[in-house]
C-alpha atoms as a PDB file:
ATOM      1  CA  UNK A   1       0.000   0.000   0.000  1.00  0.00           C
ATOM      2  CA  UNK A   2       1.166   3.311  -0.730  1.00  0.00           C
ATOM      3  CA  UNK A   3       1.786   6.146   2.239  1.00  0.00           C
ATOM      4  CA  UNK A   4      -0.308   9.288   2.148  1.00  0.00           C
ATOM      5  CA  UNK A   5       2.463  10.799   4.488  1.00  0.00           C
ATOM      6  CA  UNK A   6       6.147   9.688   3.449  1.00  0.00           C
ATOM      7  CA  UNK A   7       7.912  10.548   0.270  1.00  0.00           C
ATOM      8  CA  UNK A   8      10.822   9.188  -1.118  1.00  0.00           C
ATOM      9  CA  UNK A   9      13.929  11.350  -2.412  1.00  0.00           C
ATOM     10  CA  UNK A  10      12.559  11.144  -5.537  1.00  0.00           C
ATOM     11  CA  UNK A  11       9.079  12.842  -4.604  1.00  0.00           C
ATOM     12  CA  UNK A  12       7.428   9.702  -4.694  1.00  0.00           C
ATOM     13  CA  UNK A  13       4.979   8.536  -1.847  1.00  0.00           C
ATOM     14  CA  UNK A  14       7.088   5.261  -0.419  1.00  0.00           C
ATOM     15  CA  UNK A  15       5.147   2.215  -0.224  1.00  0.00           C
ATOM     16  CA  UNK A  16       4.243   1.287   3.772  1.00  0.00           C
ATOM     17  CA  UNK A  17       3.932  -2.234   5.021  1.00  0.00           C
ATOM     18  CA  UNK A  18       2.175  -3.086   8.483  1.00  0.00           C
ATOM     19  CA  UNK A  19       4.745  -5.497   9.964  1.00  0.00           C
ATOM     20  CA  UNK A  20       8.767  -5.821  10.193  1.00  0.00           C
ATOM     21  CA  UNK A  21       8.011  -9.252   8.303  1.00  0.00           C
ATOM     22  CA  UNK A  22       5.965  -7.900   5.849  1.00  0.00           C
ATOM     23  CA  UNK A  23       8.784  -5.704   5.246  1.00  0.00           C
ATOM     24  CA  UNK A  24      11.120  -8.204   5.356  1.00  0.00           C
ATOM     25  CA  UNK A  25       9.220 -10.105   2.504  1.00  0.00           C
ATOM     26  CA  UNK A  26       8.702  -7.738   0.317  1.00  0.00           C
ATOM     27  CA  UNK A  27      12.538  -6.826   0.333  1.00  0.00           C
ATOM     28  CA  UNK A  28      13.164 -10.420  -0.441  1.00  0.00           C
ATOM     29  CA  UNK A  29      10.742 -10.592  -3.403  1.00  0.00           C
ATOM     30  CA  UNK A  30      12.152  -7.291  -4.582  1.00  0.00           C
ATOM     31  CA  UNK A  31      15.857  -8.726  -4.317  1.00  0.00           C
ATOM     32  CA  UNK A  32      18.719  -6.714  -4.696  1.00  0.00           C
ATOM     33  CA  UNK A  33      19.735  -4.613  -1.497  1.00  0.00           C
ATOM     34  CA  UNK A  34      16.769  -3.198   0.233  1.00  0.00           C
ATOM     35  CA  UNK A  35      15.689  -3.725   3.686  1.00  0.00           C
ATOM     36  CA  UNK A  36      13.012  -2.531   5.812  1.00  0.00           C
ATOM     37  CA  UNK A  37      12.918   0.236   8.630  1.00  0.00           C
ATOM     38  CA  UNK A  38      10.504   1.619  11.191  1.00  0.00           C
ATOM     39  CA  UNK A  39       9.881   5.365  10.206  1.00  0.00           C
ATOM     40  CA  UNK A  40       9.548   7.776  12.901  1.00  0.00           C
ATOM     41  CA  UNK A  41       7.178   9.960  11.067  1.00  0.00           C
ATOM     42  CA  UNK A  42       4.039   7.209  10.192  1.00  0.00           C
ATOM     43  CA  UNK A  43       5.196   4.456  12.506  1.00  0.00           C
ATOM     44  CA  UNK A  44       4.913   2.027   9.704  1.00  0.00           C
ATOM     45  CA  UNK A  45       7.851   0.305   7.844  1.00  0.00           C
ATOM     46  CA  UNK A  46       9.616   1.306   4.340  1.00  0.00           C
ATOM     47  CA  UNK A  47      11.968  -0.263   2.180  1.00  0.00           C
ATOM     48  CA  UNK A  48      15.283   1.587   1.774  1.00  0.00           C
ATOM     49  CA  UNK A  49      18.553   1.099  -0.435  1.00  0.00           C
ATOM     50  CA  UNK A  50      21.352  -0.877   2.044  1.00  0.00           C
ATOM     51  CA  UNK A  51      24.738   1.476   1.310  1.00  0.00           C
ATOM     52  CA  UNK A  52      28.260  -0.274   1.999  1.00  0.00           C
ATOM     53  CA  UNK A  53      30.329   2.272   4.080  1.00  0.00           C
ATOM     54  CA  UNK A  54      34.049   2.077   3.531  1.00  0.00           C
ATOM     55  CA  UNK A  55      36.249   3.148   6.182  1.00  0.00           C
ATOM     56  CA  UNK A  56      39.504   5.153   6.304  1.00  0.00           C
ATOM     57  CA  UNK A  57      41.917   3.720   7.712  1.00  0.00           C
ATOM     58  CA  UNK A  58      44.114   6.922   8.503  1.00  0.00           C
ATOM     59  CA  UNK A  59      41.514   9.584   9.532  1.00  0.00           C
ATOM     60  CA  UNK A  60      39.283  10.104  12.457  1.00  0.00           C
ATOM     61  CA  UNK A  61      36.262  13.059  12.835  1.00  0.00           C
ATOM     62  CA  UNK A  62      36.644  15.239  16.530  1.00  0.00           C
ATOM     63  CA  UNK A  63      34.720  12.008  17.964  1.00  0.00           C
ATOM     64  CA  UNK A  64      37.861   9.896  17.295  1.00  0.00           C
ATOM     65  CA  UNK A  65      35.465   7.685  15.023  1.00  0.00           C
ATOM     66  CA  UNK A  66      36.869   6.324  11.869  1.00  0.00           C
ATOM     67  CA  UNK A  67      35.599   8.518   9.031  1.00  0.00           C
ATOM     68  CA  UNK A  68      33.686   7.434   6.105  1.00  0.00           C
ATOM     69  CA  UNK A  69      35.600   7.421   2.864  1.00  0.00           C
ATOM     70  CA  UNK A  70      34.366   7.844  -0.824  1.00  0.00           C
ATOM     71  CA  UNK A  71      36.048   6.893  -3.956  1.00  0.00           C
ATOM     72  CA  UNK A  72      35.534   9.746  -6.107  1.00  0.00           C
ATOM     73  CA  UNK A  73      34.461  13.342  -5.451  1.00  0.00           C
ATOM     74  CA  UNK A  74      31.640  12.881  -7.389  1.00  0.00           C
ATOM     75  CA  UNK A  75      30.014   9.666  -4.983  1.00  0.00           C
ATOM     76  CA  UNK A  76      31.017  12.066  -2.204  1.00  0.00           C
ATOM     77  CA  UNK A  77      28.983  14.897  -3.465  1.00  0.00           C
ATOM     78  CA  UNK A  78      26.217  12.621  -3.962  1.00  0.00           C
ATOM     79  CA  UNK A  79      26.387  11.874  -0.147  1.00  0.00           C
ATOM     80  CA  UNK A  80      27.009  15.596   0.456  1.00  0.00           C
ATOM     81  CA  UNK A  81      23.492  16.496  -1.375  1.00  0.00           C
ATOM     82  CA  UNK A  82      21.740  13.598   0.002  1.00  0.00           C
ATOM     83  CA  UNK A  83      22.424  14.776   3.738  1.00  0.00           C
ATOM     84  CA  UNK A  84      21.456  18.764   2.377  1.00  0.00           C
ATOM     85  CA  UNK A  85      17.950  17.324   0.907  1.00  0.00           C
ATOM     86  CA  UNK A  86      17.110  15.065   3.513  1.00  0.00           C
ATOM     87  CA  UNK A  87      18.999  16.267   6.388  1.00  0.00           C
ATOM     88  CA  UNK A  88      19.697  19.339   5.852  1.00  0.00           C
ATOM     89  CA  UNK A  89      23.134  18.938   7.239  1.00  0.00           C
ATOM     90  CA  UNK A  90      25.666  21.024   5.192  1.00  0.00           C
ATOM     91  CA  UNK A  91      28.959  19.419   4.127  1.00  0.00           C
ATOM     92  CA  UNK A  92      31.633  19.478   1.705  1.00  0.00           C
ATOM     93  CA  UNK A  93      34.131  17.191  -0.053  1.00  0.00           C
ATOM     94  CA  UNK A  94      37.641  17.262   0.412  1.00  0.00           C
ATOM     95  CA  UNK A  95      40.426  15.095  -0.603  1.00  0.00           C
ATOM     96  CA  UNK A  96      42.216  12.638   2.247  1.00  0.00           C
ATOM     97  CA  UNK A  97      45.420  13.564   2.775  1.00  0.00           C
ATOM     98  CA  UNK A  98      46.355   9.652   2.760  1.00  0.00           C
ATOM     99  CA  UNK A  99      45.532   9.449  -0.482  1.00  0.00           C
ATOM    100  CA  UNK A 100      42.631   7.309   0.408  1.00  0.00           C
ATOM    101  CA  UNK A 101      39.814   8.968  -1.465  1.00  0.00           C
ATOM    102  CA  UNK A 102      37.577  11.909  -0.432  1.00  0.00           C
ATOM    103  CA  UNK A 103      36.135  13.041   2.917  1.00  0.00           C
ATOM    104  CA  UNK A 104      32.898  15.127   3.663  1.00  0.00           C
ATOM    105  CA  UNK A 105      33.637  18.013   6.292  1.00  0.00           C
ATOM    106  CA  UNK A 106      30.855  20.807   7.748  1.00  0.00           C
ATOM    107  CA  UNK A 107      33.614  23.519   7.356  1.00  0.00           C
ATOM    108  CA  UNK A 108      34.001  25.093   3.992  1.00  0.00           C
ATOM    109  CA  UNK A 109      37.007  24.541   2.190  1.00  0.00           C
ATOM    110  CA  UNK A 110      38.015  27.820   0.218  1.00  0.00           C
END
C-alpha cells in the first residue's frame, strides 16, 4: 500500500507495510539490497537502499570515530546532497590527505 504521508527522495509517496516481516518479505521478493525500517514519522515500515560504508583507515572526525571514505568526489557529493535534501546537514568534499579517497567536512574549504 502506498503512504499518504512519506515521500521518497525522488518525490514519490514510499510504499508502507504493516509489519517488520511484511517488510522483510517484500525486500526479499524485490531482491537486490533493500531492507526494511521503522519510520519515525508514520510508525509504519519502508523499504530503503542498504549502502556499503568504507572506512579510512588513517583519519578520524573530533569524535575519534573512523571517518567514512568515498572513492571519487563525485560519490562524495552525492552523499554531500543527500544529507542537504534530507537532512539538511551542510557538508563538503575534500580530498584525504592519505591518499585514500575523499572526505565530507561541515567547514568550507576555500
Amino acid at each position: 500500500m502506498k503512504s499518504t504521508t512519506c515521500r521518497g527522495a525522488n518525490g514519490q509517496f514510499l510504499e508502507e507495510y504493516h509489519s517488520p516481516v511484511m517488510a522483510e518479505i517484500a525486500a526479499e521478493e524485490r531482491g537486490g539490497d533493500l531492507s526494511p525500517v521503522q519510520c519515525p514519522k508514520c510508525g509504519y515500515w519502508h523499504l530503503r537502499k542498504e549502502t556499503i560504508r568504507r572506512q579510512c583507515m588513517f583519519c578520524t572526525d573530533s569524535a575519534l570515530f573512523l571517518k567514512d571514505i568515498y572513492a571519487t568526489r563525485e560519490e562524495a557529493q552525492r552523499t554531500a546532497d543527500h544529507l542537504r535534501k534530507e537532512k539538511r546537514i551542510q557538508v563538503y568534499p575534500y580530498k584525504c590527505k592519505h591518499g585514500s579517497g575523499w572526505h565530507l567536512t561541515k567547514k568550507m574549504k576555500t
